[in-house]
N, C-alpha and C. Protein backbone atom coordinates (compact mmCIF):
# COMPACT_ATOMS: atom_id res chain seq x y z
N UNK A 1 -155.56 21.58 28.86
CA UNK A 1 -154.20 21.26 29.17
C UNK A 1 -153.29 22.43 28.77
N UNK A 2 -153.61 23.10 27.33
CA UNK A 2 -152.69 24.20 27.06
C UNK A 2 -152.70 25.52 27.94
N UNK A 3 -154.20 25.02 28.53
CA UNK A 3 -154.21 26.62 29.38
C UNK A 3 -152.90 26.63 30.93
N UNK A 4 -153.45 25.08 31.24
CA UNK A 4 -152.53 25.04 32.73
C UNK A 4 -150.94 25.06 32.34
N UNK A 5 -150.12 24.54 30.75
CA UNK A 5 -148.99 24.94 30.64
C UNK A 5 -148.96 26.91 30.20
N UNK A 6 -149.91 27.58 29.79
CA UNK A 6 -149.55 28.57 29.34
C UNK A 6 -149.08 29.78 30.91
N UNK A 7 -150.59 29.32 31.81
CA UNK A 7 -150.36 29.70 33.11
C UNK A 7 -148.78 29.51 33.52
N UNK A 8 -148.48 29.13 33.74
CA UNK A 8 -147.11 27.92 34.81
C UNK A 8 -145.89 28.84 33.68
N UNK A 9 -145.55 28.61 32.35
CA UNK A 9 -144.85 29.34 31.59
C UNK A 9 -145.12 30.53 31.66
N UNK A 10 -146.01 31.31 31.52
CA UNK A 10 -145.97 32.32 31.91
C UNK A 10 -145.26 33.33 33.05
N UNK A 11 -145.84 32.49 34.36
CA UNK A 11 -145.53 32.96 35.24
C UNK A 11 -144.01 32.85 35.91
N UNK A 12 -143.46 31.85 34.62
CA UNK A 12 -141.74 31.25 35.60
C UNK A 12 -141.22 32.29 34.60
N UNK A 13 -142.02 32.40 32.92
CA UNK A 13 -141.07 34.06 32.59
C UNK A 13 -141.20 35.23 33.22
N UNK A 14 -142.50 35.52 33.77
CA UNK A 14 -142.43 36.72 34.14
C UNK A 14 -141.61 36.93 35.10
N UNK A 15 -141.22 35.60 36.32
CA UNK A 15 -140.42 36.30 37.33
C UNK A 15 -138.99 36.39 37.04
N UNK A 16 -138.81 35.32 35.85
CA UNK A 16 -137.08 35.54 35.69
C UNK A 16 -136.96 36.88 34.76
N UNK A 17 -137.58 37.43 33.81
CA UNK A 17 -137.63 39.11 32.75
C UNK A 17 -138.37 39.79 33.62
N UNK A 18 -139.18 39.82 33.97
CA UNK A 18 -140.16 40.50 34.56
C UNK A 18 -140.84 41.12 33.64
N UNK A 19 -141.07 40.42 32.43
CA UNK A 19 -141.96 40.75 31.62
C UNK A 19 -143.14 40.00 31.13
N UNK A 20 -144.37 40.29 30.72
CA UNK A 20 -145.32 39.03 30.99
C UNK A 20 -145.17 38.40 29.25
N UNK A 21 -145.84 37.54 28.99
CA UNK A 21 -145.69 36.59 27.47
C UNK A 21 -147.06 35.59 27.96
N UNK A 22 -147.49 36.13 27.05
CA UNK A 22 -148.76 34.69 27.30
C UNK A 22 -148.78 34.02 25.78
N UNK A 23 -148.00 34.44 24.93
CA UNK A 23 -148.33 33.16 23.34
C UNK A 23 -147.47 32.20 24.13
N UNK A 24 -148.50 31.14 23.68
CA UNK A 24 -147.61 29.67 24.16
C UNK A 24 -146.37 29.15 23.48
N UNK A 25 -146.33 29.82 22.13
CA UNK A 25 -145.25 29.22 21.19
C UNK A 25 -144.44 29.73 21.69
N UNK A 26 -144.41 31.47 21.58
CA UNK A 26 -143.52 32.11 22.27
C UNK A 26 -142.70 31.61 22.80
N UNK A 27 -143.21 31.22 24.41
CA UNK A 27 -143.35 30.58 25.37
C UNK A 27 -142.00 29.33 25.49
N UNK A 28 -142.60 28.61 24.28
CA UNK A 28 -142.11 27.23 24.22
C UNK A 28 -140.49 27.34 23.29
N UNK A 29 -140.57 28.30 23.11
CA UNK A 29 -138.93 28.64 22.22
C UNK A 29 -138.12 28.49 23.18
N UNK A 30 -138.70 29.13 24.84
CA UNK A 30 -137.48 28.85 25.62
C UNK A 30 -136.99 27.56 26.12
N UNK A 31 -138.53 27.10 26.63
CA UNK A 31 -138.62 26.19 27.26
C UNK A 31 -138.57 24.44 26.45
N UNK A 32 -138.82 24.91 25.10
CA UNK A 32 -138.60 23.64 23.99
C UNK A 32 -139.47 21.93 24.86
N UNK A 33 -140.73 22.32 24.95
CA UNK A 33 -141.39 20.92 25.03
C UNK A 33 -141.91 20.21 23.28
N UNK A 34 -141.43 20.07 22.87
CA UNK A 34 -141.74 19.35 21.21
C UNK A 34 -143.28 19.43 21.47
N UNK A 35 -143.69 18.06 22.50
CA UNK A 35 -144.78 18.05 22.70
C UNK A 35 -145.95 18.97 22.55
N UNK A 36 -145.60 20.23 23.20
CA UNK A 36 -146.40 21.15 23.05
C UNK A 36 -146.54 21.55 21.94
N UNK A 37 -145.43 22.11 20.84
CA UNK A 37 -145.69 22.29 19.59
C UNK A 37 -146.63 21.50 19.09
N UNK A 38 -147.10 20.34 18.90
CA UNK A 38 -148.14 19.32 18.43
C UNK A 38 -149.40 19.63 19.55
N UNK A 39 -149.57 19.89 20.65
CA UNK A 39 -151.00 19.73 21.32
C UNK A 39 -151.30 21.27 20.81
N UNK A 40 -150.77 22.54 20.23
CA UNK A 40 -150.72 23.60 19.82
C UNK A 40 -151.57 23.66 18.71
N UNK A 41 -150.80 22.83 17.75
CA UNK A 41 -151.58 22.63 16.05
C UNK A 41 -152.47 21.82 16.70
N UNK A 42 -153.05 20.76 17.02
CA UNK A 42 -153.65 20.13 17.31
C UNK A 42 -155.25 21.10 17.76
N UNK A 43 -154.77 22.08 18.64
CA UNK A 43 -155.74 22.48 19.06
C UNK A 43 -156.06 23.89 17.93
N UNK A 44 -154.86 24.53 17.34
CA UNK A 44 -155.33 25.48 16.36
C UNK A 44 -156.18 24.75 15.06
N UNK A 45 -156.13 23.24 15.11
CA UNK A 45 -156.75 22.71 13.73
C UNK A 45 -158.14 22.35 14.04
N UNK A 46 -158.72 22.20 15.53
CA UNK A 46 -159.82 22.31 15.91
C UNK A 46 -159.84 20.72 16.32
N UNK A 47 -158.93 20.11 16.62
CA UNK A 47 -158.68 18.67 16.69
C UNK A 47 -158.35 17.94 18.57
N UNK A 48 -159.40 17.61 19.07
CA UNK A 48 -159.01 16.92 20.23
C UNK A 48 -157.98 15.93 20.02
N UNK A 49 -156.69 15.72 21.23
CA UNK A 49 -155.97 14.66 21.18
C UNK A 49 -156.55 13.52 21.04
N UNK A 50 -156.21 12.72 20.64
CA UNK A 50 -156.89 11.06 20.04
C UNK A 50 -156.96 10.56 21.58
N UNK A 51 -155.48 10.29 22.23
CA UNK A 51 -155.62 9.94 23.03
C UNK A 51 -153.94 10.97 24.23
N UNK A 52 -154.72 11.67 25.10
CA UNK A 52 -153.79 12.64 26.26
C UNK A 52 -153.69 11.87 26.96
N UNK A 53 -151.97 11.64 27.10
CA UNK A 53 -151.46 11.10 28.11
C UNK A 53 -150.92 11.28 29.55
N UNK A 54 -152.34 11.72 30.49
CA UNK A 54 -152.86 12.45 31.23
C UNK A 54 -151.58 12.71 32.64
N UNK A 55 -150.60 11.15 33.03
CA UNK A 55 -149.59 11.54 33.94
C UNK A 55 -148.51 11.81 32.92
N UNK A 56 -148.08 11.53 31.95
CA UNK A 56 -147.08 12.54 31.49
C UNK A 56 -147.21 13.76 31.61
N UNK A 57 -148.50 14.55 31.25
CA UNK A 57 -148.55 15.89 31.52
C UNK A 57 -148.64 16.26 32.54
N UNK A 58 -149.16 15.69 33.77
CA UNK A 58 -149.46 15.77 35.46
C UNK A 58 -147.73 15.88 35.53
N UNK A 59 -146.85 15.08 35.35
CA UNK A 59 -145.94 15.23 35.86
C UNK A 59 -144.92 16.18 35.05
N UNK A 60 -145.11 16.57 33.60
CA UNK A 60 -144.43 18.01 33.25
C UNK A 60 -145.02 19.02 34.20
N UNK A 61 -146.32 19.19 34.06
CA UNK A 61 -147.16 20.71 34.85
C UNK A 61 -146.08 20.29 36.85
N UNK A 62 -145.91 19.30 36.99
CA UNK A 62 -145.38 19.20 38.84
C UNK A 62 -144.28 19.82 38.29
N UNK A 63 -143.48 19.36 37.34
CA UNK A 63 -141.96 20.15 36.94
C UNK A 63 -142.09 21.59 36.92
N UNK A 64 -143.27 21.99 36.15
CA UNK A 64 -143.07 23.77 35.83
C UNK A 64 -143.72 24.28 37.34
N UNK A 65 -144.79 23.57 37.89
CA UNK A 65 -144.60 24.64 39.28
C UNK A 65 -143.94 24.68 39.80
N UNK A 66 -142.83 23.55 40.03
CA UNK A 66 -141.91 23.74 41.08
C UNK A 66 -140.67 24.41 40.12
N UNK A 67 -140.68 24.59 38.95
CA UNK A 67 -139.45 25.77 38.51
C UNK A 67 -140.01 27.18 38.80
N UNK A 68 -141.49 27.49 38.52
CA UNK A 68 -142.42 28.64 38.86
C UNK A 68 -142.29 28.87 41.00
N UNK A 69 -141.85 27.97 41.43
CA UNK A 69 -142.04 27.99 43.02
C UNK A 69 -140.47 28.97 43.12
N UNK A 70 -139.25 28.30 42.08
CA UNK A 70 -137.78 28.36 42.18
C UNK A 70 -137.88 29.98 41.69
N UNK A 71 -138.46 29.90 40.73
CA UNK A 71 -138.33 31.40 40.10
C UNK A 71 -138.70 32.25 41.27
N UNK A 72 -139.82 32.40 41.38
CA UNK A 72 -140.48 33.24 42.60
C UNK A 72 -139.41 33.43 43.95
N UNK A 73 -138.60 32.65 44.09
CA UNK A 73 -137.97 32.60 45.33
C UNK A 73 -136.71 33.54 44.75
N UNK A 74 -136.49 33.18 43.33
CA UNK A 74 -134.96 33.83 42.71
C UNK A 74 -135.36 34.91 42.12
N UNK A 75 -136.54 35.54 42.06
CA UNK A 75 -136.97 36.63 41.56
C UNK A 75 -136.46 37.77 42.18
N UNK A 76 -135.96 38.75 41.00
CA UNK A 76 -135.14 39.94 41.82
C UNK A 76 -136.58 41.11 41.61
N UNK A 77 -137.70 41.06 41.03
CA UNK A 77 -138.88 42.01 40.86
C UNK A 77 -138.86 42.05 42.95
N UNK A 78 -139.42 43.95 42.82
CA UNK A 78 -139.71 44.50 43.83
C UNK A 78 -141.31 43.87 44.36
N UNK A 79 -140.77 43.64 46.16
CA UNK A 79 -142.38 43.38 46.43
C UNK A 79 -143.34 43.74 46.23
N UNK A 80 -143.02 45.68 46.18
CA UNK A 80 -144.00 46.53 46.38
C UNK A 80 -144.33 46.80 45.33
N UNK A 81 -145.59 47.33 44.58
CA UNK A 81 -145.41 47.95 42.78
C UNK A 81 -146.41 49.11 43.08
N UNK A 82 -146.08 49.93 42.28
CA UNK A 82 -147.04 51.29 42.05
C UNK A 82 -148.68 50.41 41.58
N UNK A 83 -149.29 50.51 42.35
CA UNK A 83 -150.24 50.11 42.17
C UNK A 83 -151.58 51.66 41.33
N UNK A 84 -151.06 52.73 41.91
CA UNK A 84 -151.82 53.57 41.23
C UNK A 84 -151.56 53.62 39.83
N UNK A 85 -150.16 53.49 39.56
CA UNK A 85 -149.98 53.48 38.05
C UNK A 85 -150.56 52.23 37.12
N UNK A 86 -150.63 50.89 37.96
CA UNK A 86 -151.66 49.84 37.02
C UNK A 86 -152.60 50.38 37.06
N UNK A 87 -153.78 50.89 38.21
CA UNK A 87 -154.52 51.30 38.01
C UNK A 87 -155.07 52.54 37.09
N UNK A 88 -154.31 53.92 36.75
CA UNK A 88 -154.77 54.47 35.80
C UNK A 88 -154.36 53.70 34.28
N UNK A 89 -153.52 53.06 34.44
CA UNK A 89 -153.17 51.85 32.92
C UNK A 89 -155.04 51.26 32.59
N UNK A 90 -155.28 50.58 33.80
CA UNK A 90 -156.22 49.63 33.22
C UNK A 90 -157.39 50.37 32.64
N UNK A 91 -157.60 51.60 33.39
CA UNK A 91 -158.62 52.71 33.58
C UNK A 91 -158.63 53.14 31.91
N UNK A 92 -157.18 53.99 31.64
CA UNK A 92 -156.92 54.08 30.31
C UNK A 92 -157.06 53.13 29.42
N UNK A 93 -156.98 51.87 29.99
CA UNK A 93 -157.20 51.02 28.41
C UNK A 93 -158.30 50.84 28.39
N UNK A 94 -159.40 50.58 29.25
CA UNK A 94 -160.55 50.73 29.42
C UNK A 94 -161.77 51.35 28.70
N UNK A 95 -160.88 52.68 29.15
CA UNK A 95 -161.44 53.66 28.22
C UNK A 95 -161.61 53.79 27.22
N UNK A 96 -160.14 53.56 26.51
CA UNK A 96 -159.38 53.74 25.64
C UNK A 96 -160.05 53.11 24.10
């Protein structure tokens, strides 16, 4: 479950900064789901939910794609990107 909110947050920050963030807490400072703070510890304490309340979260995750659908549409990032420059990045870290 934390992975499909980290995805979806992720991707509605990157298009509004255009910068990427994958810590979920991070994450959740903007977006403030309480909830998540607890399925967070929960999962850093090595602890399955007792019991996940499987359409509450179905229907937060429908909320963040369709703010992730809104972003993408209001996104001012360029279509095009230097793609040679990720590529010697990844090459270099690679290496590196």
């Amino acid at each position: 479950m934390l992975y499909a909110y980290r995805v979806l947050m992720t991707g509605i920050h990157l298009m509004q900064t255009g910068e990427v963030e994958a810590n979920l807490r991070r994450l959740n400072e903007h977006f403030g789901f309480g909830f998540l703070n607890d399925l967070v510890a929960q999962k850093t304490a090595e602890q399955a939910p007792a019991d996940l309340d499987w359409e509450f979260h179905a229907g937060w995750l429908a909320e963040l794609e369709g703010q992730l659908d809104r972003a993408y549409e209001e996104s001012e990032l360029p279509e095009d990107r230097d793609r040679e420059a990720v590529n010697e990045l990844l090459v270099r870290l690679r290496l590196g």
